[in-house]
C-alpha atoms as a PDB file:
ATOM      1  CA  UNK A   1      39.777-171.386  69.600  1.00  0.00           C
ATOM      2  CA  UNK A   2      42.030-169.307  71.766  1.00  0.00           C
ATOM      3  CA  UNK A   3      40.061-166.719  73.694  1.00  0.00           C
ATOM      4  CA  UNK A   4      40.187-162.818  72.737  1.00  0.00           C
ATOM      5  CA  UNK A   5      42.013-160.034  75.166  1.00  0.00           C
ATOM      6  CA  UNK A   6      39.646-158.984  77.524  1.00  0.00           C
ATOM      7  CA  UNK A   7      40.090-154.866  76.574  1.00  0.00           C
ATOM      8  CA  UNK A   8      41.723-153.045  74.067  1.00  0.00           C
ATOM      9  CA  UNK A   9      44.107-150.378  75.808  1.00  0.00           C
ATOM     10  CA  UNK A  10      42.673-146.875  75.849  1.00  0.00           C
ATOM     11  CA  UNK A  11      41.083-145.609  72.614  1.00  0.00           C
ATOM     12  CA  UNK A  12      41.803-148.690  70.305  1.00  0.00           C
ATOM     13  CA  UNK A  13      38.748-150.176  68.749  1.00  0.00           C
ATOM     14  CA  UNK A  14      36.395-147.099  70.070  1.00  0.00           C
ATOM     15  CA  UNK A  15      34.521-144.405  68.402  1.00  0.00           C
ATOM     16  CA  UNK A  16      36.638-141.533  67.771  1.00  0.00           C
ATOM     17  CA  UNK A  17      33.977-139.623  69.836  1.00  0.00           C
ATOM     18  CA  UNK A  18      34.973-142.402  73.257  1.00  0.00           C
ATOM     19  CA  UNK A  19      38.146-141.933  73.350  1.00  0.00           C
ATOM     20  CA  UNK A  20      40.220-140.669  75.670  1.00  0.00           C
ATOM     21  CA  UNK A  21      41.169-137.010  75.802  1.00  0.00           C
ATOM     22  CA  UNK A  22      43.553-134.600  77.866  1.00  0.00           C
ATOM     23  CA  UNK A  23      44.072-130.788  78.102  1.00  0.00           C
ATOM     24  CA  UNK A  24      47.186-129.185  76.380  1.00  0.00           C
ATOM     25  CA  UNK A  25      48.562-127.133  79.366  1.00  0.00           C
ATOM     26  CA  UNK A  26      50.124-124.597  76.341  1.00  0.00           C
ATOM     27  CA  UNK A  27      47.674-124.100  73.911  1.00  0.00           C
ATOM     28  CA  UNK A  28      44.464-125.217  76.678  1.00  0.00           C
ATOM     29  CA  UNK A  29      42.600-127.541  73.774  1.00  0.00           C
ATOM     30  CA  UNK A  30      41.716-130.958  74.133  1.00  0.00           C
ATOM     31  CA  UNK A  31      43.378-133.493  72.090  1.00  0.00           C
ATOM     32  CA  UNK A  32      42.468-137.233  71.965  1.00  0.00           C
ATOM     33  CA  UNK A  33      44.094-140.838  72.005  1.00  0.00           C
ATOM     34  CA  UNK A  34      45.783-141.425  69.172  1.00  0.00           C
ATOM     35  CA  UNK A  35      47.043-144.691  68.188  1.00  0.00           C
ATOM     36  CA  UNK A  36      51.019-143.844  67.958  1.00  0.00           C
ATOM     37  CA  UNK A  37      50.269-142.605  71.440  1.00  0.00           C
ATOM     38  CA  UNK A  38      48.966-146.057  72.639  1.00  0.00           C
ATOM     39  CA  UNK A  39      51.850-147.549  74.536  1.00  0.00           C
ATOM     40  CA  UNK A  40      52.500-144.048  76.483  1.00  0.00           C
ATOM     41  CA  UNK A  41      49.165-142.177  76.468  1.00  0.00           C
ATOM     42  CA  UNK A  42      50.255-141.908  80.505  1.00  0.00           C
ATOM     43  CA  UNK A  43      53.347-139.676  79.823  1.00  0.00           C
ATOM     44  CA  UNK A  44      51.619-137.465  77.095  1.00  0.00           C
ATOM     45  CA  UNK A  45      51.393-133.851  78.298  1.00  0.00           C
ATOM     46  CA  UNK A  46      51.452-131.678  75.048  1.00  0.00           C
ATOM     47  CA  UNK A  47      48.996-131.837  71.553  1.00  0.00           C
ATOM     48  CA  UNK A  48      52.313-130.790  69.062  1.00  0.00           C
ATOM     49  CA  UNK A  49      55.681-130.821  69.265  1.00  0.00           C
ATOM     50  CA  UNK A  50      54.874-127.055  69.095  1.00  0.00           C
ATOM     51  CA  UNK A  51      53.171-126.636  72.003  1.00  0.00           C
ATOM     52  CA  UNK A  52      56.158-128.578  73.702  1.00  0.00           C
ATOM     53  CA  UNK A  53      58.964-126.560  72.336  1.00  0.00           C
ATOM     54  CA  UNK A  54      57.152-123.689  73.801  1.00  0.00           C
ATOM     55  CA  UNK A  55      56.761-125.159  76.962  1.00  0.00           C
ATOM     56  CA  UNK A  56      60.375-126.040  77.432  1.00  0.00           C
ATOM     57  CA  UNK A  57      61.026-121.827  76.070  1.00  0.00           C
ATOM     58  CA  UNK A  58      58.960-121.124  78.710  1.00  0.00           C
ATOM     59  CA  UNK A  59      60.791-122.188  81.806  1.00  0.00           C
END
């Protein structure tokens, strides 16, 4: 039998209470890791597209 990835990236195949979170720098809530987030969790600033539009209305 082949052997099994070592890890799961970030959040995947964790309790919902594990995973990763950030800080919205707009709004100042936490958000977590969500799975359409996986391959960029990295580059992920905002918790909406609201709270980005706003940030880009900002500056």
């Amino acid at each position: 039998m082949p052997a099994k990835a070592a890890k799961k990236a970030f959040g995947g195949g964790r309790k919902p209470s594990e995973r990763p979170s950030k800080i919205c720098p707009v709004c100042g809530l936490p958000f977590s890791w969500r799975k359409k987030w996986e391959r960029d969790w990295d580059s992920v600033k905002y918790c909406s597209d609201k709270c980005r539009a706003a940030a880009k209305g900002a500056s």
